[in-house]
C-alpha atoms as a PDB file:
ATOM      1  CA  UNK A   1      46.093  -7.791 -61.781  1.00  0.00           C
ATOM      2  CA  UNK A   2      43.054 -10.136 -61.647  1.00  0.00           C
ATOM      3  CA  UNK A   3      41.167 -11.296 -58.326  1.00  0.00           C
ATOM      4  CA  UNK A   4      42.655 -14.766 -59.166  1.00  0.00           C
ATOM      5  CA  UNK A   5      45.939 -13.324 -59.212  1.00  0.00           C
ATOM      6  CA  UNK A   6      45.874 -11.821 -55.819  1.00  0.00           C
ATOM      7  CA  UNK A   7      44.743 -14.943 -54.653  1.00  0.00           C
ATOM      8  CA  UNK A   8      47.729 -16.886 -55.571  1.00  0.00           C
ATOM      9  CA  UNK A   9      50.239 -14.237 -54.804  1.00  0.00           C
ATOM     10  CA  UNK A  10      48.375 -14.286 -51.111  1.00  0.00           C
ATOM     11  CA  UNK A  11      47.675 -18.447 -50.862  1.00  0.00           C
ATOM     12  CA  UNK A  12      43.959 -17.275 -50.584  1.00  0.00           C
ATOM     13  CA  UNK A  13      42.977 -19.282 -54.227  1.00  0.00           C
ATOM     14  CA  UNK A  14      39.776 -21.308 -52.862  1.00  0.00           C
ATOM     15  CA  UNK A  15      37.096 -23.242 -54.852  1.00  0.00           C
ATOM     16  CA  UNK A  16      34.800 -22.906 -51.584  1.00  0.00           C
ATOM     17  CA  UNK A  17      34.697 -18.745 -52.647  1.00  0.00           C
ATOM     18  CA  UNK A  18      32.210 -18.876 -55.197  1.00  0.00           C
ATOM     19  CA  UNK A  19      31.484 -14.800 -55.158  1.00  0.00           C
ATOM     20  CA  UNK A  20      34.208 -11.927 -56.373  1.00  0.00           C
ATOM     21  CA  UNK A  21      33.153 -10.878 -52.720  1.00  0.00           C
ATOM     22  CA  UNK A  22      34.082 -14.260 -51.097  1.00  0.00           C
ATOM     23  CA  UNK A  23      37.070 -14.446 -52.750  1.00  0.00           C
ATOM     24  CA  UNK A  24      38.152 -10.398 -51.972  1.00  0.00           C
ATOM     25  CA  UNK A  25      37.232 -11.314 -48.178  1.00  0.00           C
ATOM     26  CA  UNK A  26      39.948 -14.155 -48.513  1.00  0.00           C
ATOM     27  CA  UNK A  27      42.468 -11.712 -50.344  1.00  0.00           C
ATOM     28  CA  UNK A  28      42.162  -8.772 -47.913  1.00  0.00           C
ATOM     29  CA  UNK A  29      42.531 -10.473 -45.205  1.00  0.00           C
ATOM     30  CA  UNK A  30      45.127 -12.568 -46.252  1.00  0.00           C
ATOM     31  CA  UNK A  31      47.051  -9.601 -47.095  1.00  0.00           C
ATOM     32  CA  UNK A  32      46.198  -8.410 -43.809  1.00  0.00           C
ATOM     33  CA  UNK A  33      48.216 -10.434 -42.001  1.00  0.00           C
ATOM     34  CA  UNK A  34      50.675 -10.782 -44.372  1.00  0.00           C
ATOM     35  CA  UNK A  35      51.143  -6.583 -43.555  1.00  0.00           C
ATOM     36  CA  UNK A  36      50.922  -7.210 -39.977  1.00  0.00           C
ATOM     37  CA  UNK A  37      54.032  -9.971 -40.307  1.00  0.00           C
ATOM     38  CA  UNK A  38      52.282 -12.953 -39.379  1.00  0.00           C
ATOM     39  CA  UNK A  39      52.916 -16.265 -40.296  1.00  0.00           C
ATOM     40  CA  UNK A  40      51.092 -18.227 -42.794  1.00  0.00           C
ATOM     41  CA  UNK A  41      48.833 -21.238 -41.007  1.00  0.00           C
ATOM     42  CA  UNK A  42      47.741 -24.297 -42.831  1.00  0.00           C
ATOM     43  CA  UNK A  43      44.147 -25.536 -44.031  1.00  0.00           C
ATOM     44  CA  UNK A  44      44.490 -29.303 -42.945  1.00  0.00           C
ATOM     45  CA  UNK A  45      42.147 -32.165 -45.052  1.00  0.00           C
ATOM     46  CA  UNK A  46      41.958 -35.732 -45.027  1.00  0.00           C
ATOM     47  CA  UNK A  47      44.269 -35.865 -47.812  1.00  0.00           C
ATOM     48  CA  UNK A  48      46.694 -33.378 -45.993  1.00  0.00           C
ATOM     49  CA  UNK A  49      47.803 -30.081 -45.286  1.00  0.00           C
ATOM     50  CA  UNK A  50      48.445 -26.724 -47.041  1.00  0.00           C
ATOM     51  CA  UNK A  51      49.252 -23.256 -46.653  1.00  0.00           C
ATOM     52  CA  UNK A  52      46.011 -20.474 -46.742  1.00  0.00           C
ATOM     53  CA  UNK A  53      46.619 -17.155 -46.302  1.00  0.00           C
ATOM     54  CA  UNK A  54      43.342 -16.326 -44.460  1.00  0.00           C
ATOM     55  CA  UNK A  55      44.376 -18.729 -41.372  1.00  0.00           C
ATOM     56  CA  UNK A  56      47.337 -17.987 -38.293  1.00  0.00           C
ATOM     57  CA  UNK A  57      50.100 -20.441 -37.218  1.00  0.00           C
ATOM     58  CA  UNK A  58      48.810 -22.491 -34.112  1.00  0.00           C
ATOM     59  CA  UNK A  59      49.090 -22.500 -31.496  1.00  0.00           C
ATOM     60  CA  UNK A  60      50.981 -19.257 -31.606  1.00  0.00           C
ATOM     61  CA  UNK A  61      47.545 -17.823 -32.681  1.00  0.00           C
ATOM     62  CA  UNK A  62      45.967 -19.127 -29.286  1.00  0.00           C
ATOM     63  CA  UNK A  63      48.513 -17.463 -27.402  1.00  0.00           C
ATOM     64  CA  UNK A  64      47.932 -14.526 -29.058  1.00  0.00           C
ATOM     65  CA  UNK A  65      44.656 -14.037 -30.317  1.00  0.00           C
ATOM     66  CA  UNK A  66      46.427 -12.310 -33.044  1.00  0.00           C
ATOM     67  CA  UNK A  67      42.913 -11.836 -34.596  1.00  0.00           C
ATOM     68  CA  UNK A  68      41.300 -10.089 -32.052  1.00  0.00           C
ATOM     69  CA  UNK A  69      41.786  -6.412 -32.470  1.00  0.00           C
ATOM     70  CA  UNK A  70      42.194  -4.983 -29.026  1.00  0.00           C
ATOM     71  CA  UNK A  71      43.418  -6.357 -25.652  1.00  0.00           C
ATOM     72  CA  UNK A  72      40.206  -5.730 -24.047  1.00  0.00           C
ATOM     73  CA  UNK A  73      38.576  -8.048 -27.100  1.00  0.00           C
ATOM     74  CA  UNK A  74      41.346 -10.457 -26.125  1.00  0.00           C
ATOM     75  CA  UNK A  75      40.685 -10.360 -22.476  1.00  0.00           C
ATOM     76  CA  UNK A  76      36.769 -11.238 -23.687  1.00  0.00           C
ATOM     77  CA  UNK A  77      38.079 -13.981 -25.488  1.00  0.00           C
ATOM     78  CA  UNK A  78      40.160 -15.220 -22.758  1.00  0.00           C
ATOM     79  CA  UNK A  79      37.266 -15.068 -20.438  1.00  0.00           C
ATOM     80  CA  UNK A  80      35.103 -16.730 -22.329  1.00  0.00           C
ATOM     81  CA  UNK A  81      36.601 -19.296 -24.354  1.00  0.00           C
ATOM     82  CA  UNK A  82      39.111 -20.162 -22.754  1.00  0.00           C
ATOM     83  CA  UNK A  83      38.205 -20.736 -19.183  1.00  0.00           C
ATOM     84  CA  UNK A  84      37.015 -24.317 -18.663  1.00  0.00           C
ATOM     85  CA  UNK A  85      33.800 -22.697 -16.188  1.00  0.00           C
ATOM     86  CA  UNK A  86      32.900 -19.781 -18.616  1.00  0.00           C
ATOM     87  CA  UNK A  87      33.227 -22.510 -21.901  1.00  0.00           C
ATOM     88  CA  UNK A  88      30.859 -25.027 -20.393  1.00  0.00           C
ATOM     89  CA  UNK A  89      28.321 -25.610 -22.895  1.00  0.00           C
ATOM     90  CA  UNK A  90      29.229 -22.989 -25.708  1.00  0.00           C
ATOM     91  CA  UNK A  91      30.108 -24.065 -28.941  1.00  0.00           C
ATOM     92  CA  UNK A  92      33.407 -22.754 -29.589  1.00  0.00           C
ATOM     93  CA  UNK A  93      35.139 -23.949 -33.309  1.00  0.00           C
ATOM     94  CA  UNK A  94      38.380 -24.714 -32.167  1.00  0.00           C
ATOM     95  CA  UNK A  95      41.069 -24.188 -33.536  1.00  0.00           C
ATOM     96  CA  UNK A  96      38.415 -21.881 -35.869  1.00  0.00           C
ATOM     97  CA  UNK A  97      38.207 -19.310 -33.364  1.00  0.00           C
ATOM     98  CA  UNK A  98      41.777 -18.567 -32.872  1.00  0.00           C
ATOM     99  CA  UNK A  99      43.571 -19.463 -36.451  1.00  0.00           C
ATOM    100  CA  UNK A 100      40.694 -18.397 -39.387  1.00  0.00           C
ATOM    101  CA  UNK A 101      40.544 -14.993 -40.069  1.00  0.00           C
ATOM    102  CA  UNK A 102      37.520 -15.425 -41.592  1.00  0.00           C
ATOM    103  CA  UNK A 103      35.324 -17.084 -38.968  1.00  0.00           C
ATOM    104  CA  UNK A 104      31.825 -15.562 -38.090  1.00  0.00           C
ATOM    105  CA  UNK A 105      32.946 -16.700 -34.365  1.00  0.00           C
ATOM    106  CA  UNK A 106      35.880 -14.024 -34.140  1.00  0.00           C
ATOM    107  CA  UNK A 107      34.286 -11.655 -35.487  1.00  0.00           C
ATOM    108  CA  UNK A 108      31.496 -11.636 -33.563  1.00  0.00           C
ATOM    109  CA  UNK A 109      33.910 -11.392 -30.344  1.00  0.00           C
ATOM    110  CA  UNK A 110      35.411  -8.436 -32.515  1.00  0.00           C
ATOM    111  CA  UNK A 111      32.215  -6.547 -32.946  1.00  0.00           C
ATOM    112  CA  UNK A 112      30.812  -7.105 -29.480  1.00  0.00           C
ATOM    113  CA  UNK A 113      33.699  -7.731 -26.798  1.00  0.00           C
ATOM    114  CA  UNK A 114      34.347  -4.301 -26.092  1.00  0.00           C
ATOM    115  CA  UNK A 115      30.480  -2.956 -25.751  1.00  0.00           C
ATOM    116  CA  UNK A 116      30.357  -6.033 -22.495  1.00  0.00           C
ATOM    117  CA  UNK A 117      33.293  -4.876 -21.007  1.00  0.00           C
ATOM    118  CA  UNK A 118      31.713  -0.914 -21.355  1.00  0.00           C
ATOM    119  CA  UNK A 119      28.087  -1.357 -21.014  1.00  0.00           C
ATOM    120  CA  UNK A 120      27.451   2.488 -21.008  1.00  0.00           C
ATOM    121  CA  UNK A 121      29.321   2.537 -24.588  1.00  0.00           C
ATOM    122  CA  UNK A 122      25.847   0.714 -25.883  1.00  0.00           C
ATOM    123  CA  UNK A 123      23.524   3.440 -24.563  1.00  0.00           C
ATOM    124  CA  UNK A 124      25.306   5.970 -25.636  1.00  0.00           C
ATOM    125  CA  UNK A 125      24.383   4.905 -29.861  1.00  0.00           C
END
């Protein structure tokens, strides 16, 4: 089975992924939440709307944060993003930050979340 093929089976085929890497990204974490049981969200354009298997249903993925790996990350996320006070100012891709899977903004949260919330965690690497 090809790359290409993987990415139609999943709804991940994009002409933005111009790398075997891009494209894999797309596929595994498509597949991802296709093994986790999530719905498939939509990519919407000017000249519509389609599925894409590397984005969450909204706004089920809001009240979720499906794509946030632990509750403390989600507790991060709730804290900063979502509270009006803590939100003032950032830029925050909505709905980007709760539906793509493949957003550098969640995965930053996803990376770094937990080490705020367990400052001695940091010192200890």
């Amino acid at each position: 089975m090809t790359l290409r093929d993987l990415a139609e089976r999943y709804s991940a085929l994009e002409a933005v992924d111009k790398s075997d890497f891009q494209r894999s990204a797309r596929i595994l974490q498509s597949m991802w939440r296709a093994e986790q049981g999530y719905e498939i969200g939509e990519l919407k354009t000017r000249s519509g709307s389609r599925l894409l298997g590397s984005r969450l249903v909204m706004p089920w993925a809001q009240e979720t944060r499906a794509n946030y790996l632990s509750d403390t990350i989600k507790c991060v996320v709730g804290d900063e993003v979502m509270d009006p006070v803590m939100s003032k100012g950032k830029l925050y891709g909505k709905p980007r930050i709760f539906n793509d899977l493949l957003s550098s903004q969640p995965l930053c949260f996803n990376l770094f979340a937990e080490l705020q919330r367990d400052l001695p965690l940091l010192r200890m690497s």
